[in-house]
Protein backbone atom coordinates (compact mmCIF):
# COMPACT_ATOMS: atom_id res chain seq x y z
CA UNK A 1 104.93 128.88 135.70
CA UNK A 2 103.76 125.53 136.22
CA UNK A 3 106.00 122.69 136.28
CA UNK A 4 105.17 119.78 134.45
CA UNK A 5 103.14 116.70 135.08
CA UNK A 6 104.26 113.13 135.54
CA UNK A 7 101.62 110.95 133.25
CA UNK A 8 101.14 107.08 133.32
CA UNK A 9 99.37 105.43 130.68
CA UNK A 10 98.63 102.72 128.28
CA UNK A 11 99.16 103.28 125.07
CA UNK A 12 99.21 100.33 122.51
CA UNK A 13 99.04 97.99 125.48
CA UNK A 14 102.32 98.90 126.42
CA UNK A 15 102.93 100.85 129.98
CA UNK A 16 104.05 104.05 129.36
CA UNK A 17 105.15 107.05 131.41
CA UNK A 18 105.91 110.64 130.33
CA UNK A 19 106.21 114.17 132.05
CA UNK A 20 103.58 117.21 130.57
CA UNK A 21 103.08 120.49 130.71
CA UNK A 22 99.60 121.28 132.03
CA UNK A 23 98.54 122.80 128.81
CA UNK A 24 100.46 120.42 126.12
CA UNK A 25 98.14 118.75 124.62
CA UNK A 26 97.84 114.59 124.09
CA UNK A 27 98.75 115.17 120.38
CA UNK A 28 101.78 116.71 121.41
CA UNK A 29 102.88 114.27 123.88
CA UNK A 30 102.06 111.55 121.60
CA UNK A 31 104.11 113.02 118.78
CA UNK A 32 106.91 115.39 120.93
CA UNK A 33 107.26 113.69 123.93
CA UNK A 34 106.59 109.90 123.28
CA UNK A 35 107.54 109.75 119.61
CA UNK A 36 104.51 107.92 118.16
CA UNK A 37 104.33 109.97 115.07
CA UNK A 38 102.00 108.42 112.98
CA UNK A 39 98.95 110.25 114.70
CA UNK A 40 99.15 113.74 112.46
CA UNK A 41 98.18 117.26 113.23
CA UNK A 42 96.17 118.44 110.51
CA UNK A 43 93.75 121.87 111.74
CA UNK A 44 94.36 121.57 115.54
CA UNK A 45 91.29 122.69 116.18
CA UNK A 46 89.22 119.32 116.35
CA UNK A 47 87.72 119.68 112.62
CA UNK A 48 89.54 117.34 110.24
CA UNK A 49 90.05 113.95 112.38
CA UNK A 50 93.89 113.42 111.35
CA UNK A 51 94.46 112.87 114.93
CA UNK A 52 92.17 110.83 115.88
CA UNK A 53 92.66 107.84 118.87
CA UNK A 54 90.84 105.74 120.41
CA UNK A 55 90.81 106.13 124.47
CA UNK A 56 89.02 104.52 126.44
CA UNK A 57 86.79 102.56 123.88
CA UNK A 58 86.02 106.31 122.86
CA UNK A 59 87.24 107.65 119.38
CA UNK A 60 88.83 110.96 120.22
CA UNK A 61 90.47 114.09 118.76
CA UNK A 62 93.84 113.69 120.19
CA UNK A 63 94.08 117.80 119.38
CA UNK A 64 91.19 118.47 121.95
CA UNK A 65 92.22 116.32 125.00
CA UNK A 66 95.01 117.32 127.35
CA UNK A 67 97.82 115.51 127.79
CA UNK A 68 97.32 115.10 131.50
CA UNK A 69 93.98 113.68 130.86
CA UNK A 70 95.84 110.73 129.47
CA UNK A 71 96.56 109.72 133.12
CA UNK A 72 95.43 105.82 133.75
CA UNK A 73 93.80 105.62 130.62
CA UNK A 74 93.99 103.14 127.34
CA UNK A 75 95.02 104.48 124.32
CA UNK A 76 95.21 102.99 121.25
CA UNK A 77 97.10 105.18 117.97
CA UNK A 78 97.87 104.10 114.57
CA UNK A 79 101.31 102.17 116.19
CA UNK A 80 98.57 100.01 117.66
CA UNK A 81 96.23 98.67 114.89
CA UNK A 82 98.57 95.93 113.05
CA UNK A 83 99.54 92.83 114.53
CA UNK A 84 103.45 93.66 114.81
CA UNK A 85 104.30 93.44 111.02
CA UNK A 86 100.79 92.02 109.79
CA UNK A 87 98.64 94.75 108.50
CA UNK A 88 95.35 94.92 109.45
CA UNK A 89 92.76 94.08 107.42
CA UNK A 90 91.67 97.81 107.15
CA UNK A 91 95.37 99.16 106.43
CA UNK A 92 95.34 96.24 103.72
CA UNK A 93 92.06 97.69 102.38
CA UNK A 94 93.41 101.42 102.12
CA UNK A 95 96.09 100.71 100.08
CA UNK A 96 94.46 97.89 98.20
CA UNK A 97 91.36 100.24 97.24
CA UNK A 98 93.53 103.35 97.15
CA UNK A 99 92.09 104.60 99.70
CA UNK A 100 95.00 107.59 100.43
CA UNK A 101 97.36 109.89 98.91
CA UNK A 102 99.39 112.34 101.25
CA UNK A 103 98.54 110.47 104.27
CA UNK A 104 97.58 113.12 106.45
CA UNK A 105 94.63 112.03 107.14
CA UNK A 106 94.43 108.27 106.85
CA UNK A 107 96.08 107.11 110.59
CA UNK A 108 92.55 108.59 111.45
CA UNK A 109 89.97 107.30 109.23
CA UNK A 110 92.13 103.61 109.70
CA UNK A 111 92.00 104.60 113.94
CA UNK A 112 87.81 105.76 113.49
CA UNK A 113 86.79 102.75 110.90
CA UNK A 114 88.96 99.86 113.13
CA UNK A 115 86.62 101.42 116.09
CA UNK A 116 83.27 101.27 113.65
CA UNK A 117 83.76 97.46 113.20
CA UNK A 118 84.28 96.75 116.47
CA UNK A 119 80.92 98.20 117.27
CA UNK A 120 79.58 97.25 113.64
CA UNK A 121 81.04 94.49 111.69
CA UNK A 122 78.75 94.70 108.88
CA UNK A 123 77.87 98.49 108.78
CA UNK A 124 75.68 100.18 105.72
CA UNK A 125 77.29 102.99 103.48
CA UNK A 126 75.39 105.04 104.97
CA UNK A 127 76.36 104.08 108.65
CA UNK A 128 79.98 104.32 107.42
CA UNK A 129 79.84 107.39 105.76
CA UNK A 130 77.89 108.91 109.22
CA UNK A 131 80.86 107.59 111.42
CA UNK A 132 83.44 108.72 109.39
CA UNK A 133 81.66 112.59 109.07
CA UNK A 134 84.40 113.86 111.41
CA UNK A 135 87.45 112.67 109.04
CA UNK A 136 88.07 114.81 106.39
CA UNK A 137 90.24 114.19 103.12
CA UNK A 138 91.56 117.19 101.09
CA UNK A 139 93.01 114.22 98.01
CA UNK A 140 91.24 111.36 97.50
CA UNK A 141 87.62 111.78 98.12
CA UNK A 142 85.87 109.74 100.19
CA UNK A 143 84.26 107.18 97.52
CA UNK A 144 87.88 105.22 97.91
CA UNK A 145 87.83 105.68 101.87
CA UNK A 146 84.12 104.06 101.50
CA UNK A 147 85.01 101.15 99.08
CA UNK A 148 87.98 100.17 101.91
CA UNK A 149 86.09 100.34 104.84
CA UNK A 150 83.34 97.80 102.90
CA UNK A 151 86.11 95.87 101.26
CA UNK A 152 87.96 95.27 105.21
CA UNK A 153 84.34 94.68 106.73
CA UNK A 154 83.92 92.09 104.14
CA UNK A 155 87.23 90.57 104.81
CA UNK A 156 86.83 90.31 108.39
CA UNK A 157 83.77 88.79 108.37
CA UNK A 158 85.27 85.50 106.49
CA UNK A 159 88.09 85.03 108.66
């Protein structure tokens, strides 16, 4: 039986360090072992996006990436996206337009859109909906999840 791994990371610009097992993966460390439980399992399997991060600059399933992998890198979870108690303008969108019901899914369409207007601050629906493919929503349809995404690109743009 392997023993378990000691991990150093970043993780909502904050040093962090934490001990793995080989096989745990960074969804469970994030949640179990570090206690940032706002990243959600939904299917486990990659499929619905509720646990999506960003690492790296990449948008990742945090289901599908070992925890050991997590070693030097820059992660950035739901914790990470407002400004201490300041919403960001995308969180403000969601529940302005709302854009969620269980919450299940919505740390990862906030975590996948913040990452889409980085890259694209003023993104088509159609470039939206394309980005967002790997998210899925079982409550409010995605009409809502569009409508805040537009609504937060808007927003930005005038500040």
């Amino acid at each position: 039986m392997p023993g378990k791994t000691h991990v150093q990371t970043t993780i909502n610009g904050e040093q962090v360090d934490f001990l793995c097992e080989p096989r745990q993966s960074l969804l469970e460390c994030l949640r179990d072992v570090i206690g940032l439980t706002g990243t959600k399992e939904g299917c486990n399997d990659g499929n619905c996006g509720a646990c999506t991060i960003n690492m790296d600059g990449r948008v990742v399933t945090s289901c599908l990436v070992l925890g050991v992998e997590a070693e030097g890198a820059n992660i950035e979870t739901i914790e990470g996206v407002a400004d201490g108690s300041n919403l960001h303008p995308l969180q403000l969108a969601f529940l302005e337009n709302a854009a969620l019901q269980c919450g299940i899914c919505t740390p990862g369409f906030i975590v996948s859109s913040k990452a889409l207007l980085e890259q694209n601050p003023d993104p088509s629906e159609h470039e939206i909906r394309f980005w967002l493919a790997n998210n899925l929503c079982r409550c409010t349809g995605y009409d809502k999840i569009i409508r805040a995404v537009q609504d937060a690109a808007k927003k930005m743009q005038e500040a």
